[in-house]
C-alpha atoms as a PDB file:
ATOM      1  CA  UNK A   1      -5.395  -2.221  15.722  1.00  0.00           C
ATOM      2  CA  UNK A   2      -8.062  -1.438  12.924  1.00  0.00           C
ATOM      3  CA  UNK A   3      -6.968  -2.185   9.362  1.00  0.00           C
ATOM      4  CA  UNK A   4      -6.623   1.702   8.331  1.00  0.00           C
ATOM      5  CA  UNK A   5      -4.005   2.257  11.640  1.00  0.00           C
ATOM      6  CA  UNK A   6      -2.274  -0.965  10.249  1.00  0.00           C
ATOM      7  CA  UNK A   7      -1.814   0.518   6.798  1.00  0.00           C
ATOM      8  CA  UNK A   8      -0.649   3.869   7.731  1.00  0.00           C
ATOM      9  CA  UNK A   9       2.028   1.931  10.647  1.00  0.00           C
ATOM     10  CA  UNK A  10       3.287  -0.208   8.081  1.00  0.00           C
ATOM     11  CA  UNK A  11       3.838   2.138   5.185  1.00  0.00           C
ATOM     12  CA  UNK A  12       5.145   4.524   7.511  1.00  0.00           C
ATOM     13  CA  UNK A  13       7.678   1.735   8.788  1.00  0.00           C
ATOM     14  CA  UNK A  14       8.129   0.878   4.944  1.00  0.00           C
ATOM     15  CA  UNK A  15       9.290   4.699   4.600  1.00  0.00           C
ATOM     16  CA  UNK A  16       6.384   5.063   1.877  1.00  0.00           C
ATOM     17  CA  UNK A  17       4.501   8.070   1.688  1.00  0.00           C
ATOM     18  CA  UNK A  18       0.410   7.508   0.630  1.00  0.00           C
ATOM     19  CA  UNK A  19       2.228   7.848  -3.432  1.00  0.00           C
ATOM     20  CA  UNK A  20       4.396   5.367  -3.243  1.00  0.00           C
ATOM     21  CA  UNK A  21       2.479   2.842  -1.647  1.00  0.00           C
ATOM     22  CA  UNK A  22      -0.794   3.711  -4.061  1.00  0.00           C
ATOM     23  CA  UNK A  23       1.844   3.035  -6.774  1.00  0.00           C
ATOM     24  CA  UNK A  24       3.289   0.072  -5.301  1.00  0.00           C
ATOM     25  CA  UNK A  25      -0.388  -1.146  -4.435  1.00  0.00           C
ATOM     26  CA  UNK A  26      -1.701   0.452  -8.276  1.00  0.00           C
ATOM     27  CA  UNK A  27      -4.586   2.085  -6.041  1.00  0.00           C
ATOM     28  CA  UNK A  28      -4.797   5.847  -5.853  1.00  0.00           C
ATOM     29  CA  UNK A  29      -3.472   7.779  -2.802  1.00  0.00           C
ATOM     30  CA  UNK A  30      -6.938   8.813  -2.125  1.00  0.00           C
ATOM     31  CA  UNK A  31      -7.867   5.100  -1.790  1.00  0.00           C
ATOM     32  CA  UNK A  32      -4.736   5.005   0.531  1.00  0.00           C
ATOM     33  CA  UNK A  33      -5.773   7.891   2.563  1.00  0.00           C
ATOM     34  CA  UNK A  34      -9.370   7.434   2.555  1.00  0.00           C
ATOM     35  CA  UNK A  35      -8.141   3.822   4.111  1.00  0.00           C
ATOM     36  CA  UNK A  36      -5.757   5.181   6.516  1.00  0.00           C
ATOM     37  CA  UNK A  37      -8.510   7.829   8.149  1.00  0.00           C
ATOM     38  CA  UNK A  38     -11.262   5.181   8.301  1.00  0.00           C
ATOM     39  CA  UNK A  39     -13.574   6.941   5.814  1.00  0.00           C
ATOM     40  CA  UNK A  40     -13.350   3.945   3.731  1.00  0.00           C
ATOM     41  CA  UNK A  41     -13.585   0.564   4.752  1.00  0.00           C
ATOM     42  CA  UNK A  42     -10.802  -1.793   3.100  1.00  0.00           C
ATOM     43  CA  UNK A  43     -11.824  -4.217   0.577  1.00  0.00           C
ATOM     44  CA  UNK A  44     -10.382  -8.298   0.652  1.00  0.00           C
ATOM     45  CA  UNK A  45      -9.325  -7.228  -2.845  1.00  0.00           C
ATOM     46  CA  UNK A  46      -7.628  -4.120  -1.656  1.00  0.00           C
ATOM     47  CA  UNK A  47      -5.939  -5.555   1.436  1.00  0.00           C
ATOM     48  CA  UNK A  48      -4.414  -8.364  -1.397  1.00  0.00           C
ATOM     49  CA  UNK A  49      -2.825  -5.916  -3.099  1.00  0.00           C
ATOM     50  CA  UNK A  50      -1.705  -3.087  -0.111  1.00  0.00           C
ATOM     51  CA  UNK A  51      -0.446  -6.594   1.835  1.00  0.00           C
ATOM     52  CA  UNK A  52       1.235  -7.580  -1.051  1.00  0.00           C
ATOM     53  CA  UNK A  53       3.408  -4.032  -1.365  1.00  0.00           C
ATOM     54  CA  UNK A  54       3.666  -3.718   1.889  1.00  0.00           C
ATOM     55  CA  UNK A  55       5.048  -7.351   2.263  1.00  0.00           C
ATOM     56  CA  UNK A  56       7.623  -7.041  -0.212  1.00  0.00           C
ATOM     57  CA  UNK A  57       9.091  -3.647   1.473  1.00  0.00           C
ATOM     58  CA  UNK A  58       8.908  -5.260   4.902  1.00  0.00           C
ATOM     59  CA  UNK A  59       8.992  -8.967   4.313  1.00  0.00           C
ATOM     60  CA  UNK A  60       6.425 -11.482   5.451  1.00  0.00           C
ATOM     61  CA  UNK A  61       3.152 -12.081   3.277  1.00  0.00           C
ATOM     62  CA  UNK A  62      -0.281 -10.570   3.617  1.00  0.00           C
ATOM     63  CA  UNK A  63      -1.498 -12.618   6.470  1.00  0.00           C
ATOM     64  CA  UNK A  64       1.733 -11.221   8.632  1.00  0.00           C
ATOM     65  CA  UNK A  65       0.285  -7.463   7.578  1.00  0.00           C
ATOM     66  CA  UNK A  66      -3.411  -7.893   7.914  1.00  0.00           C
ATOM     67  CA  UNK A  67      -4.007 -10.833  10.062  1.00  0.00           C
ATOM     68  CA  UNK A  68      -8.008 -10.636   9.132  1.00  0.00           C
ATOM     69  CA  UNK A  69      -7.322 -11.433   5.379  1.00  0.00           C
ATOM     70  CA  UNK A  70      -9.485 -14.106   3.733  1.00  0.00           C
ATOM     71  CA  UNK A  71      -7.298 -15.346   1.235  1.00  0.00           C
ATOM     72  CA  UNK A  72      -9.618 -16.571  -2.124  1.00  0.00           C
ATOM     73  CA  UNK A  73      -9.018 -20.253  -2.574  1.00  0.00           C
ATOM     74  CA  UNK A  74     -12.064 -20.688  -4.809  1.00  0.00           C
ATOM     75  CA  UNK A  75     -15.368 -19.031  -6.659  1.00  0.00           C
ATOM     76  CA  UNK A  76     -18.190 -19.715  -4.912  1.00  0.00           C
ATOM     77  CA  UNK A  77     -21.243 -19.984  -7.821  1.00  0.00           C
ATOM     78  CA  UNK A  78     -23.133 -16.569  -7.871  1.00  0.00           C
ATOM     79  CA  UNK A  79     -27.046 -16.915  -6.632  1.00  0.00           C
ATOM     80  CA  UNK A  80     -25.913 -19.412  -3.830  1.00  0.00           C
ATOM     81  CA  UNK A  81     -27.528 -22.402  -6.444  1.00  0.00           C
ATOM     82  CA  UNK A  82     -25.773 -25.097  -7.789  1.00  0.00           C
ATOM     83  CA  UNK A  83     -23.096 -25.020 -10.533  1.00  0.00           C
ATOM     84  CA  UNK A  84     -23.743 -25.976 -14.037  1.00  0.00           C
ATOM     85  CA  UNK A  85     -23.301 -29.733 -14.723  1.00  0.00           C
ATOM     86  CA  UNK A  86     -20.439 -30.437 -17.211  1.00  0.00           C
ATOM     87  CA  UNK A  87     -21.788 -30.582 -20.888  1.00  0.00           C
ATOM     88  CA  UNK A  88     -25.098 -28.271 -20.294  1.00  0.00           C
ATOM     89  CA  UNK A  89     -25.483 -25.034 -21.481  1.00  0.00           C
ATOM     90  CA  UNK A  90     -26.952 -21.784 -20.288  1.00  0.00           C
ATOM     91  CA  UNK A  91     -30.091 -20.109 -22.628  1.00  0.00           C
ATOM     92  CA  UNK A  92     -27.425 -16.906 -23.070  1.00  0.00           C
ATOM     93  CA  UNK A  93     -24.732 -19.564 -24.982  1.00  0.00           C
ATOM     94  CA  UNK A  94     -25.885 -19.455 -27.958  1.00  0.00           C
ATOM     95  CA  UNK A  95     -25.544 -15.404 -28.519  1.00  0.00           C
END
C-alpha cells in the first residue's frame, strides 16, 4: 500500500476527518489531502508528525503506521565534507 492509501486507511480507522488529523499532525488539510490523492509525495518530516497523530489515536509508533520511515538518529554535515574540528572556527564567526 502507497504511503497516501496508508494515511487516508488509518485516519479513516482513527475516525479523523482530513481537519482533525491536519490539526493533530499541525499540517494543513490540503497537505493531508494533497497526501492522501498522491499529488504530493510525503516528506520523512511529514510522515514524523502524521505517524505520530495517527499513533497516538490508534496506538503503536510511526514505524507500525509507515513501515518505510527513516527515523533521524543524527545530522549528517551539509556538503558531504568533513565536520569542523573542535576549537576552529568558520570565516562567517566573527559577524
Amino acid at each position: 500500500m502507497d504511503d497516501g492509501r496508508r494515511v487516508r486507511v488509518c485516519r479513516i480507522a482513527a475516525g479523523w476527518s482530513q481537519h482533525d488529523l491536519a490539526r493533530e499532525s499541525g499540517l494543513t488539510a490540503w497537505i493531508i489531502g494533497a497526501i492522501e490523492r498522491g499529488q504530493r509525495k510525503i516528506s520523512n518530516g511529514e510522515m514524523h508528525v502524521i505517524g505520530l497523530a495517527l499513533a497516538s489515536k490508534l496506538g503503536g509508533d510511526v514505524k507500525s503506521i509507515f513501515p518505510s520511515f527513516i527515523p533521524h538518529t543524527a545530522n549528517p554535515p551539509r556538503g558531504g565534507g568533513p565536520s569542523l574540528a573542535a576549537g576552529t572556527r568558520r570565516r562567517d564567526d566573527d559577524r
